[in-house]
Protein backbone atom coordinates (compact mmCIF):
# COMPACT_ATOMS: atom_id res chain seq x y z
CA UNK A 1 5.27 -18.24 -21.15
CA UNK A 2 1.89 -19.31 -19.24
CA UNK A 3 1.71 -19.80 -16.07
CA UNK A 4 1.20 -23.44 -14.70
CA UNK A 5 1.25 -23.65 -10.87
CA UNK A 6 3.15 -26.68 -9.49
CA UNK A 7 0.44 -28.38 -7.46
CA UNK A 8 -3.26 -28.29 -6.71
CA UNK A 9 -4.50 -25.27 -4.48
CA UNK A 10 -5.40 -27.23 -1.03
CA UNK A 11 -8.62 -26.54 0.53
CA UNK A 12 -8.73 -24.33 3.42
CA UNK A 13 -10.86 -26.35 6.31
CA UNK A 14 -11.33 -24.15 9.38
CA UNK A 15 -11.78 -27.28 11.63
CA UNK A 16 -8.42 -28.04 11.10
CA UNK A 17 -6.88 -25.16 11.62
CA UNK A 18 -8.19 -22.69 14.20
CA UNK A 19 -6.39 -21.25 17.03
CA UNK A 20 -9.27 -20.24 19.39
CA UNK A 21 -12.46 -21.99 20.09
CA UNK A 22 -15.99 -20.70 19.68
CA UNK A 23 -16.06 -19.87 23.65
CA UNK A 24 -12.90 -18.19 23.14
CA UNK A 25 -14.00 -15.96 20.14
CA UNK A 26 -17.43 -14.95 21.62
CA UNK A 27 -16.26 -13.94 25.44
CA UNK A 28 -17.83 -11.22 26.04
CA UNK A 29 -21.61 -10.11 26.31
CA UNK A 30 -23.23 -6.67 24.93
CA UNK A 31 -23.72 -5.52 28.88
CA UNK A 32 -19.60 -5.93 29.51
CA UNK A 33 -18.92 -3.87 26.38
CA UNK A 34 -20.84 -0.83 27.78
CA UNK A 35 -19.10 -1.04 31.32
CA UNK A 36 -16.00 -1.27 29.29
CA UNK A 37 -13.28 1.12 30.50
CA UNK A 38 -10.77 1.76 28.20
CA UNK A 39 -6.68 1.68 29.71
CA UNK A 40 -6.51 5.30 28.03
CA UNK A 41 -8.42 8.18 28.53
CA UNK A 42 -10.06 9.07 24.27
CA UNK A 43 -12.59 11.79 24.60
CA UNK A 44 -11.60 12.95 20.78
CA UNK A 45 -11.93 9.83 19.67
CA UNK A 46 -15.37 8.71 21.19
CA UNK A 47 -16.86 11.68 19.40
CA UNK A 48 -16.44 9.85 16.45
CA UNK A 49 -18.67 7.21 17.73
CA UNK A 50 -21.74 9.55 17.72
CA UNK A 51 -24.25 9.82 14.43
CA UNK A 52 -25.82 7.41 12.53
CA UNK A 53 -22.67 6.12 10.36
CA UNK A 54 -20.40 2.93 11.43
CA UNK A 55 -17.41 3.72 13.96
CA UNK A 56 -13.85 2.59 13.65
CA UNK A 57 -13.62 3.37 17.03
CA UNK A 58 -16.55 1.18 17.98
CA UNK A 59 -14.94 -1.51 16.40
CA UNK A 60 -11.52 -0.97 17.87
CA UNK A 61 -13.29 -0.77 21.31
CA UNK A 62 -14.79 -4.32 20.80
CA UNK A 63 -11.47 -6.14 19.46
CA UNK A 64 -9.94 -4.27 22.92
CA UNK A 65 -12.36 -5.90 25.10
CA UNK A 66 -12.36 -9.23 23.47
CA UNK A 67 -8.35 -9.26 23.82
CA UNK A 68 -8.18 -8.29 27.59
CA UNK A 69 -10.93 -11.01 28.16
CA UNK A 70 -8.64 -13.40 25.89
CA UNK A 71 -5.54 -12.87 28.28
CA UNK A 72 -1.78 -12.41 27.16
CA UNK A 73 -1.17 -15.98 27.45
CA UNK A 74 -3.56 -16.62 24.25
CA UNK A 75 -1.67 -13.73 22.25
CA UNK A 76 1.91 -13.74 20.71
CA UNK A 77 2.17 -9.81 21.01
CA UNK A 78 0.81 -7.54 23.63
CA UNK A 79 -2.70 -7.62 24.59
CA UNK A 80 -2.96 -4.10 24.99
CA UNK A 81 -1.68 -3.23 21.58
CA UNK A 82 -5.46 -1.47 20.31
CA UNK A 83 -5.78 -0.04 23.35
CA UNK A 84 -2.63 1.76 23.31
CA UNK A 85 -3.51 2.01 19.70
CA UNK A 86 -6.34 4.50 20.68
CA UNK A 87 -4.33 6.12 23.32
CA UNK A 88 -1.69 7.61 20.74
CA UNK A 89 -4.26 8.59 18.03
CA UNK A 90 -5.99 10.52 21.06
CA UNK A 91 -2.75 12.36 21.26
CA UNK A 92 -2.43 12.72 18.13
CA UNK A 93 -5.84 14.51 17.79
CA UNK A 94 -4.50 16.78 20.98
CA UNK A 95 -1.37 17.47 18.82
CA UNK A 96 -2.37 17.88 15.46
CA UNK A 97 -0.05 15.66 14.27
CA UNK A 98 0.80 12.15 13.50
CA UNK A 99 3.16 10.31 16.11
CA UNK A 100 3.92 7.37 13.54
CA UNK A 101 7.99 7.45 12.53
CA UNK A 102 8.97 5.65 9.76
CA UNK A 103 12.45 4.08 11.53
CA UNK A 104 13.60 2.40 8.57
CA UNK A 105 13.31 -0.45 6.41
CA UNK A 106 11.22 -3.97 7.91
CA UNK A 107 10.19 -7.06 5.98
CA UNK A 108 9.92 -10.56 5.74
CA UNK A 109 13.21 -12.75 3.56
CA UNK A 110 13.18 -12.54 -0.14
CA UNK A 111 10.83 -9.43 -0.52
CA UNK A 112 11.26 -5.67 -0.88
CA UNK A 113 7.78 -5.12 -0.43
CA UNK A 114 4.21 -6.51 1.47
CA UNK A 115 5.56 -4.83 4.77
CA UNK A 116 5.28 -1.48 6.13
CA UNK A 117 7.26 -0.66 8.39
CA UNK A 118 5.58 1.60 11.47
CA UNK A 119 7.48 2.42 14.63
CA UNK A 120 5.58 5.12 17.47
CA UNK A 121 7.53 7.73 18.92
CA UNK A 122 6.16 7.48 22.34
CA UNK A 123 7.49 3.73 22.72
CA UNK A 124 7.34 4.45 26.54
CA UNK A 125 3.51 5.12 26.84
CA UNK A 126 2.42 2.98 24.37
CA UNK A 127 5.01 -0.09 24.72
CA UNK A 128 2.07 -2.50 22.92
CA UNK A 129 2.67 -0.51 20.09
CA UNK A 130 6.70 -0.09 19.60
CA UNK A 131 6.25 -1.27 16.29
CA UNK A 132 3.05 -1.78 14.28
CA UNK A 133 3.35 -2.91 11.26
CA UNK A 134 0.91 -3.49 8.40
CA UNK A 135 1.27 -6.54 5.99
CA UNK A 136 -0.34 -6.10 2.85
CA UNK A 137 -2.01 -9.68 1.44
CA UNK A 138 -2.54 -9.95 -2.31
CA UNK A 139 -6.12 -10.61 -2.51
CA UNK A 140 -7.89 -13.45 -4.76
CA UNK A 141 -8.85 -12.41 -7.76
CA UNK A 142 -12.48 -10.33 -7.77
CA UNK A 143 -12.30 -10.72 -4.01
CA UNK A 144 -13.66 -14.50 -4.22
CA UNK A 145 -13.36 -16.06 -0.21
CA UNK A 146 -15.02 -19.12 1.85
CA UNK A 147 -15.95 -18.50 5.42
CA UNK A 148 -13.04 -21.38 5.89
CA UNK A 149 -10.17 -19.25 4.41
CA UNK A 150 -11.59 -15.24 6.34
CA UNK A 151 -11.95 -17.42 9.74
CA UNK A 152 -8.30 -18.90 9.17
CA UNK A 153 -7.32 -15.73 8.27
CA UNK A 154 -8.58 -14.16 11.40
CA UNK A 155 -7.25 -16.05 14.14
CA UNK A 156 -4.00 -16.02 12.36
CA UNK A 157 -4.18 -12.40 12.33
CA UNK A 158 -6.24 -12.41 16.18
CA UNK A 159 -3.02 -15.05 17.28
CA UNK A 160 0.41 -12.94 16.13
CA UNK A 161 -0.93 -9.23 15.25
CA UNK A 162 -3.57 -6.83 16.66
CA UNK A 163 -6.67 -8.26 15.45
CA UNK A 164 -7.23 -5.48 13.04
CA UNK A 165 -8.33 -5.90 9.82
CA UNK A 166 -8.72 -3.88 6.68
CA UNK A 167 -10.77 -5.47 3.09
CA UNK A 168 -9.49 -3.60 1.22
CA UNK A 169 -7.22 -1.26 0.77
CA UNK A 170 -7.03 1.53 -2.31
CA UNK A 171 -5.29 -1.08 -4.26
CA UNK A 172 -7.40 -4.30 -3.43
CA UNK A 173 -5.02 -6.13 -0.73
CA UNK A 174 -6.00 -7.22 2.91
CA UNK A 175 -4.34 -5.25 4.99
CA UNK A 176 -3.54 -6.70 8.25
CA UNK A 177 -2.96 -3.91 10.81
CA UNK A 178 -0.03 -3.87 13.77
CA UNK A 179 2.24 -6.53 14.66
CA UNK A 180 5.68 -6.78 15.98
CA UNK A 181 9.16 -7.21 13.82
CA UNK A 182 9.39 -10.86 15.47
CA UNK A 183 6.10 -12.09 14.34
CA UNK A 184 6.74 -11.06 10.27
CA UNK A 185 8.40 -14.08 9.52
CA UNK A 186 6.53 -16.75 11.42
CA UNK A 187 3.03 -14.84 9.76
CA UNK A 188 4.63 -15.35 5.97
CA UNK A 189 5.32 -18.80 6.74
CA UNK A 190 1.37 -19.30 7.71
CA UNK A 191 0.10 -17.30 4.83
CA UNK A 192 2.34 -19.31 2.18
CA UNK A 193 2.73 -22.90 3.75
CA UNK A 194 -0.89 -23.01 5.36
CA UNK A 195 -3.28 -20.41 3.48
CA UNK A 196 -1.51 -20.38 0.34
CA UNK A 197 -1.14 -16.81 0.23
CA UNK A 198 1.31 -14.17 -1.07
CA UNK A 199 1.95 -11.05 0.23
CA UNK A 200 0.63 -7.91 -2.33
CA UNK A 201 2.75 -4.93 -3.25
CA UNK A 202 4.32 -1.80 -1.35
CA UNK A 203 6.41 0.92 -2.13
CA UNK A 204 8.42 1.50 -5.48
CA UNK A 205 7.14 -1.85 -7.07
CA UNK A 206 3.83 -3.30 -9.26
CA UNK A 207 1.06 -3.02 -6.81
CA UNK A 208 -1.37 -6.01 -6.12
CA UNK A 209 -2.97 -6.26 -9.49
CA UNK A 210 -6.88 -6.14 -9.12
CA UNK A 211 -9.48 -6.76 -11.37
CA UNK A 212 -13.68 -7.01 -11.69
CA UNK A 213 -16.10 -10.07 -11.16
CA UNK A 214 -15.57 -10.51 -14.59
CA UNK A 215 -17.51 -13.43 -16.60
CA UNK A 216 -17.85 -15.40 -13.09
CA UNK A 217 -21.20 -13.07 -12.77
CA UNK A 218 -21.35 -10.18 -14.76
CA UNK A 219 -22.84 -10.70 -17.93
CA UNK A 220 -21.36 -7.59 -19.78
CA UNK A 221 -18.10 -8.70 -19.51
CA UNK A 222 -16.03 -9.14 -22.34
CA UNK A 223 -13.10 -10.44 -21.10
CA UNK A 224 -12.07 -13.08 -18.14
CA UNK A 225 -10.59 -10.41 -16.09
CA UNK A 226 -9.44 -13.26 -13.35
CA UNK A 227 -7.75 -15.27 -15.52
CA UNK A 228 -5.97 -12.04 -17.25
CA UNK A 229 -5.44 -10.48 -13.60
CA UNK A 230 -3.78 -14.09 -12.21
CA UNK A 231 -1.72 -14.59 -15.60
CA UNK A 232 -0.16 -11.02 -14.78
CA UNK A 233 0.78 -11.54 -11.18
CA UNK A 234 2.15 -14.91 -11.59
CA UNK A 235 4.47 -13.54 -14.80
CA UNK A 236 5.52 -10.06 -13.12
CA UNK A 237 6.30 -11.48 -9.60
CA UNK A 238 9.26 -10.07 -9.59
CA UNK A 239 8.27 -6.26 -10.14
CA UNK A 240 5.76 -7.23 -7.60
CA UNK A 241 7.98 -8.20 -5.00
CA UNK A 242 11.05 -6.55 -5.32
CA UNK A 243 10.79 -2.56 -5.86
CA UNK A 244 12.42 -1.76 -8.47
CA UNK A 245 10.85 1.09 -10.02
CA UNK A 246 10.87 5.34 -9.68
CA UNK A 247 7.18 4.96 -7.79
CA UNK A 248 4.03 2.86 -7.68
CA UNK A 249 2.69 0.96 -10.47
CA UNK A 250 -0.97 -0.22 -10.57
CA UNK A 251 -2.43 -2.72 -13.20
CA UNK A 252 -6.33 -2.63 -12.92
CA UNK A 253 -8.39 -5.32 -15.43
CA UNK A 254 -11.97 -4.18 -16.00
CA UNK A 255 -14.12 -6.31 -17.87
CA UNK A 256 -16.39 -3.47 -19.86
CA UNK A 257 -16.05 0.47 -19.88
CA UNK A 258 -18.91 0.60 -17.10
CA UNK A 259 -15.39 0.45 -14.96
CA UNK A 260 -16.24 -1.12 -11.73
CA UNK A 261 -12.53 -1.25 -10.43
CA UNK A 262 -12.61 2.20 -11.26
CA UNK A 263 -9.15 1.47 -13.42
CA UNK A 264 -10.11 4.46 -15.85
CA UNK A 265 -9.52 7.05 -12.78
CA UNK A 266 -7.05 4.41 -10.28
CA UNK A 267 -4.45 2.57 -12.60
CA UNK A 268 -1.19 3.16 -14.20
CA UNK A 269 -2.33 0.94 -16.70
CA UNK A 270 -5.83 0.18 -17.47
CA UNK A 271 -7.09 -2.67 -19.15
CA UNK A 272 -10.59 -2.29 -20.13
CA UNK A 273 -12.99 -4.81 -21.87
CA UNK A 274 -14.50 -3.76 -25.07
CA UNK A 275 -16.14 -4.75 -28.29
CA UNK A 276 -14.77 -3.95 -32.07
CA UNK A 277 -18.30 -5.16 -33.47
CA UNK A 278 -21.54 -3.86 -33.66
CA UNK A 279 -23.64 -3.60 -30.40
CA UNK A 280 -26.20 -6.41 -30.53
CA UNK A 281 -29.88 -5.43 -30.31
CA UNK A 282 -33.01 -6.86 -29.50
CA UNK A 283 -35.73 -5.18 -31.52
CA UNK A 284 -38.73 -6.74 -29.30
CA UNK A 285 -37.18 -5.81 -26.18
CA UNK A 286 -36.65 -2.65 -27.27
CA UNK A 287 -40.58 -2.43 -27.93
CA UNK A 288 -40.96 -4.53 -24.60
CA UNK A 289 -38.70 -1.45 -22.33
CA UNK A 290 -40.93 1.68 -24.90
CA UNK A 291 -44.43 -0.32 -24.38
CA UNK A 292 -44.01 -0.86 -20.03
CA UNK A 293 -43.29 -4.50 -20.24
CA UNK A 294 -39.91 -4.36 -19.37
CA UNK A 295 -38.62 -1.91 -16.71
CA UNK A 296 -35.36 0.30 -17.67
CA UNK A 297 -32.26 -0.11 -15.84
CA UNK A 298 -32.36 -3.58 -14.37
CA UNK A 299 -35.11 -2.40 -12.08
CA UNK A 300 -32.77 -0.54 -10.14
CA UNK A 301 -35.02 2.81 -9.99
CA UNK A 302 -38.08 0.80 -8.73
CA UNK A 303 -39.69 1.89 -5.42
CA UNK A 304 -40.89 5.53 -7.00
CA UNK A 305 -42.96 6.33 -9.93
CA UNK A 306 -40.36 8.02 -12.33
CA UNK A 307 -43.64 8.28 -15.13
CA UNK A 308 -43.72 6.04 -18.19
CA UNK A 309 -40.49 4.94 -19.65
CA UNK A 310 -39.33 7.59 -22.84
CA UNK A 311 -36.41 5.90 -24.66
CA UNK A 312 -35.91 9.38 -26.32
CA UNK A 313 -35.51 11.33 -23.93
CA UNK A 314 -33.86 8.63 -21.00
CA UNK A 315 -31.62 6.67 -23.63
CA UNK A 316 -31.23 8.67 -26.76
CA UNK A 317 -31.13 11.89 -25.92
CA UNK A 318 -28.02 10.88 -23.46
CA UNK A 319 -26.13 9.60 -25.91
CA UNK A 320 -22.90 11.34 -25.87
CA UNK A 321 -22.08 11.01 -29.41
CA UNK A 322 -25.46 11.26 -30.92
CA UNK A 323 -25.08 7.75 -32.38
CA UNK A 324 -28.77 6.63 -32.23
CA UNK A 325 -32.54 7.16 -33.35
CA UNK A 326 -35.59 5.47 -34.07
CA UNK A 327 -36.54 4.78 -37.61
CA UNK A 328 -40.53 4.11 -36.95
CA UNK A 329 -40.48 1.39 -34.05
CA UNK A 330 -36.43 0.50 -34.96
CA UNK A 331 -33.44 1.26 -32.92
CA UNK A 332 -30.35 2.48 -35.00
CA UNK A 333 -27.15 2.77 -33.83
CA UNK A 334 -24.57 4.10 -35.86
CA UNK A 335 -21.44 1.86 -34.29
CA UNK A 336 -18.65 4.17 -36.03
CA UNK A 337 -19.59 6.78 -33.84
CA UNK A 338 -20.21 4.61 -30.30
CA UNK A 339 -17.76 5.49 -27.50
CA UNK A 340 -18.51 2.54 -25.47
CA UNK A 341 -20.53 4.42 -22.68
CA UNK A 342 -22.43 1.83 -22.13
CA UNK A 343 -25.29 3.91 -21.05
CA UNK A 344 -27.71 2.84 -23.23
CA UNK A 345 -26.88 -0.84 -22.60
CA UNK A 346 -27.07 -0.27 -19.11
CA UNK A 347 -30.92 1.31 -19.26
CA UNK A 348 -32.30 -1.31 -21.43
CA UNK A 349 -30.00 -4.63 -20.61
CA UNK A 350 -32.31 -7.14 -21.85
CA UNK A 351 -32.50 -5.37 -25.54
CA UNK A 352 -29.04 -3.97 -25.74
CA UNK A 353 -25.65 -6.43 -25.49
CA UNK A 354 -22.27 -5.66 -26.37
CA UNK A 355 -20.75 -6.96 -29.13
CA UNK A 356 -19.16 -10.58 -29.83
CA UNK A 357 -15.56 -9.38 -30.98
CA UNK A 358 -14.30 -8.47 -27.97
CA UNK A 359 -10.92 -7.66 -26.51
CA UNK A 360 -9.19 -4.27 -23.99
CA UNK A 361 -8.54 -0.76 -24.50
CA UNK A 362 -5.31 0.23 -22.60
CA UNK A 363 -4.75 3.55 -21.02
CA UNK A 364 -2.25 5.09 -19.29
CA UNK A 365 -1.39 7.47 -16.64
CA UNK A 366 -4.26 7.10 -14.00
CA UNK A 367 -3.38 8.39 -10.01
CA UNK A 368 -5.35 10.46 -7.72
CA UNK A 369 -2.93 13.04 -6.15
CA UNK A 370 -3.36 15.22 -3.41
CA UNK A 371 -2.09 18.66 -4.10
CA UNK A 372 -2.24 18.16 -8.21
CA UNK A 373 -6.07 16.78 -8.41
CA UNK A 374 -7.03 13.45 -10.58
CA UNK A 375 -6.07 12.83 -13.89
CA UNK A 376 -7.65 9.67 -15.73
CA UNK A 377 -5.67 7.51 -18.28
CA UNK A 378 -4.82 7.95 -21.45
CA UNK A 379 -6.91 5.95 -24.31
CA UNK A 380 -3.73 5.00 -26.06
CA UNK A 381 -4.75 1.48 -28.07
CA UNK A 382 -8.34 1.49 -28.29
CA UNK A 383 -8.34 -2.26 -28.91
CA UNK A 384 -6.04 -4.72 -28.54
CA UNK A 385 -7.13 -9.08 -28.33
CA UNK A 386 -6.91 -10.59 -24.98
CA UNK A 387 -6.44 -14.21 -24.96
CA UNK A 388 -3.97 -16.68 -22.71
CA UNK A 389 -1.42 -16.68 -22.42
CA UNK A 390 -1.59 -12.85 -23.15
CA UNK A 391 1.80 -12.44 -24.61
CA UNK A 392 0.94 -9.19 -26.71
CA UNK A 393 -0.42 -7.27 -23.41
CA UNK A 394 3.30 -8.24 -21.38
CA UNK A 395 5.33 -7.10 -24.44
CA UNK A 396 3.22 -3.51 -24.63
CA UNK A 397 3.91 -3.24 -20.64
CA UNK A 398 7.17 -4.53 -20.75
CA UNK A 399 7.92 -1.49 -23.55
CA UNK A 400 6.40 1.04 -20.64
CA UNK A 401 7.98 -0.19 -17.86
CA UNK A 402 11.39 0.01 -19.35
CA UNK A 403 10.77 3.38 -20.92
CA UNK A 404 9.48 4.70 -17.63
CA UNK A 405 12.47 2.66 -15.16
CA UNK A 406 14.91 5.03 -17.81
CA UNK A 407 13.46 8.35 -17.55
CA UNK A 408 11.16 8.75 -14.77
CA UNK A 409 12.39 10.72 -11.65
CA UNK A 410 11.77 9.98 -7.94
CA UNK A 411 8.56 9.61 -6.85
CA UNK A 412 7.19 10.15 -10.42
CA UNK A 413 4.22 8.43 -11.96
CA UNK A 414 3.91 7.43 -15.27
CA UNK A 415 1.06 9.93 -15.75
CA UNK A 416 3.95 12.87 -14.74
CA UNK A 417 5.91 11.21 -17.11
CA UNK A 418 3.89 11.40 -19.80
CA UNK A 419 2.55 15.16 -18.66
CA UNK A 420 6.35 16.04 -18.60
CA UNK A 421 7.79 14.22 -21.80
CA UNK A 422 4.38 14.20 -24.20
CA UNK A 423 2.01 11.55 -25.09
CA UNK A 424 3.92 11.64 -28.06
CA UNK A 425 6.46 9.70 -26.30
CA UNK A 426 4.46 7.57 -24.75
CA UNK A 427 3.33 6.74 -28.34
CA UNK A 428 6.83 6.44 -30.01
CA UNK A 429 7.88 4.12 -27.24
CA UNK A 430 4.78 1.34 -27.72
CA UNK A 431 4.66 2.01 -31.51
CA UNK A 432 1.24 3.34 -31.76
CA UNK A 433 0.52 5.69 -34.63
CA UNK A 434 -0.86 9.09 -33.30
CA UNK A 435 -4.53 9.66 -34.03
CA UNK A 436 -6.86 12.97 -33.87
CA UNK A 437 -8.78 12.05 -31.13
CA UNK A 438 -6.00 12.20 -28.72
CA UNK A 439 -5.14 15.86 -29.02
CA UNK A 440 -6.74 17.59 -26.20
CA UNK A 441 -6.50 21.29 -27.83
CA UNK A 442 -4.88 22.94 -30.80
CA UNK A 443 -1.01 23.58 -30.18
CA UNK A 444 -0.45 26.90 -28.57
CA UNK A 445 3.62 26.73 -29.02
CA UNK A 446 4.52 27.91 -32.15
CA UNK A 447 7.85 26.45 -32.04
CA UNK A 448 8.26 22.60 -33.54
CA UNK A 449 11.31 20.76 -32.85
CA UNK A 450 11.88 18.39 -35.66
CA UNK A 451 13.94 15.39 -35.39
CA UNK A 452 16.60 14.64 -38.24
CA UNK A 453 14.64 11.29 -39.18
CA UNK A 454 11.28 13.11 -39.59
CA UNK A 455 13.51 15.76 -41.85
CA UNK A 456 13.68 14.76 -46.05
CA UNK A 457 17.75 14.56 -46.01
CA UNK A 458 18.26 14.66 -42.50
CA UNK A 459 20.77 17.75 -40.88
CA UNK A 460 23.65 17.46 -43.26
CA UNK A 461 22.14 18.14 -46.85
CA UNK A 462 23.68 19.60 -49.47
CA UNK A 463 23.60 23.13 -50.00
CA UNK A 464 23.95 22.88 -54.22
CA UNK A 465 20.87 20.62 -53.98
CA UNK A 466 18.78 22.90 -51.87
CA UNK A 467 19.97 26.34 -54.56
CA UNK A 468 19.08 23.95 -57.76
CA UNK A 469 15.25 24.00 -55.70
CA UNK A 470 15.46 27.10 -54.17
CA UNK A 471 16.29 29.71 -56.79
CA UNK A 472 17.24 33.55 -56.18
């Protein structure tokens, strides 16, 4: 069913709604911040303020500063909270290990998930920072703000948590950084009845969904990867919210296969924009980018001289299929064989367009482990239509989901899954034919376990009939 929300979306106004004036915000003056002593002594961690890269330390020493100035009377937890904040990860440097417990479960009413729950274990000499915990914000769609709703945003977070700020976490969200049990509830209420916000997804649930800039200003997109990323989180809400499942699950919606949401390396599911058609060419431009008139790649290798242009050599050559030539002064591409690299479309973007038939490829099985290495997803439909209210894209993930909620362990992935059961599996269970491409070597087990349906007869056949066949 498509989603219809209930009411107009409000506009955020700032005027309206800020906690702190412009006096309040700006109280403190470059000269103050270099006599600034901090409550803790942090050699460790002021090495990490030296070089030419940006500091999280420097940062954390400014939003210290500006809170003492600010006073506890402005502040609905302690005002010393990054201070002590930077006094336990000094220890923790000292240490060599973390002094973050995890205490037990924390969240806000209604949800199993958009709160993490972080408790120190030196409550005594850090008391600011008892409890931190982080609140996870589902993010708009392609990451589309107004000053109005980051300013609103910030005081809320300056007013009731530590002032710390993450955009964005692995997954897309805004995480908010440190606050105290007492403040979760009053900080939902803001977010939903003020900002008209939802909290994203954490732990064993569908993580914030996140997608591309999509059609709103990318011109290669060939899908409207907001609209397909919103329809999803408003229809699974309630894998979103309430964890329900053996691990994570990320959906990631890129809009063509150059991937900028990385959802080919990132996602449990990736939806990927792509064409069925022939890529559209340009034969003057093509001349235009060969003859100098035109510079290759968008311009985006200007500022040294790379030599003349060689479409050969910079375009066809790199091919990785070998699916183009020149016929005199013609491009030919040979779409059967394209792979949707999108390399040469990216080198010569005002000859070369994707086609007009246009729809996702879904794979499966993305993550980025630790110990194990990264494994990208699975090309398991190579095309599928995408059009509201995207019915045909819930059913397929509806199919994995329950699949994966049956036989996945603990703390397993679907790409473990489908390492540990068999793509074949994976394919049996969305009712996708197996195809060539998808084997990754010739079988090395010799043995092949046949099922009875796959078997002329089944197990129980009869022995006359197999004699009559099978003569002595």
């Amino acid at each position: 069913m498509d989603f219809k929300p209930v009411r107009e979306e409000k506009g955020i106004k700032y005027k309206e709604l800020r906690i702190f004036s412009d006096q309040e915000l700006h109280n403190y003056t470059d000269e103050e911040l270099k006599k600034f002593k901090m409550k803790h002594p942090i050699p460790m961690c002021e090495e990490l303020e030296k070089g030419p890269w940006p500091s999280f330390v420097a940062d954390a020493k400014r939003e210290a500063l500006h809170r003492r100035k600010l006073g506890q009377e402005k502040l609905m937890i302690e005002r010393d909270v990054v201070e002590d904040l930077l006094g336990q990860l000094e220890l923790s440097f000292e240490h060599g290990e973390t002094h973050w417990k995890h205490g037990g479960i924390v969240g806000v009413f209604g949800y199993g998930g958009g709160v993490i729950g972080r408790y120190s274990d030196l409550q005594e000499k850090f008391p600011s920072i008892a409890h931190f915990h982080t609140m996870r914000v589902n993010q708009p769609a392609s990451k589309f703000y107004t000053s109005d709703y980051l300013r609103t945003l910030c005081d809320l977070w300056e007013y009731r948590g530590s002032g710390m700020m993450n955009f964005h976490g692995s997954t897309g969200d805004i995480i908010l950084l440190g606050t105290f049990t007492e403040q979760l509830e009053p900080i939902f209420f803001e977010l939903g009845h003020v900002l008209d916000q939802d909290l994203g997804g954490s732990g064993s649930n569908m993580r914030t969904p996140s997608c591309c800039i999509g059609k709103a200003r990318c011109e290669w997109s060939c899908i409207d990867t907001q609209d397909l990323c919103y329809e999803m989180t408003q229809y699974f809400q309630d894998q979103l919210h309430r964890p329900q499942f053996p691990y994570k699950y990320k959906l990631k919606f890129d809009g063509c296969p150059n991937c900028c949401v990385a959802s080919l390396a990132r996602s449990d599911t990736a939806f990927i924009g792509t064409w069925r058609d022939e890529i559209r060419i340009d034969q003057k431009a093509v001349q235009a980018y060969i003859g100098g008139e035109i510079e290759p790649n968008g311009g985006a290798h200007a500022g040294k001289d790379w030599g003349k242009f060689d479409i050969e050599k910079e375009v066809i050559n790199l091919c990785p299929t070998g699916c183009m030539w020149m016929e005199g002064k013609t491009l030919k591409i040979d779409n059967g064989e394209c792979n949707r690299c999108m390399h040469c479309i990216n080198a010569m973007p005002r000859a070369l367009r994707p086609g007009k038939d246009t729809g996702v490829s879904l794979l499966y099985g993305a993550k980025a482990p630790i110990l194990e290495g990264a494994q990208l997803g699975i090309l398991t439909i190579p095309f599928v239509k995408a059009e509201p209210p995207y019915d045909n894209l819930k059913a397929i993930q509806e199919k994995v989901w329950d699949w994966w909620m049956e036989e996945g362990k603990n703390r397993e992935r679907l790409g473990e899954l489908i390492q540990r059961q068999g793509v074949s599996r994976l394919l049996e269970v969305i009712g996708v034919p197996p195809m060539p491409q998808m084997v990754k070597e010739p079988r090395s087990n010799p043995y092949i376990f046949w099922k009875e349906e796959d078997v002329p007869g089944g197990w129980k056949r009869d022995i006359k009939d197999y004699r009559s066949r099978h003569k002595r």
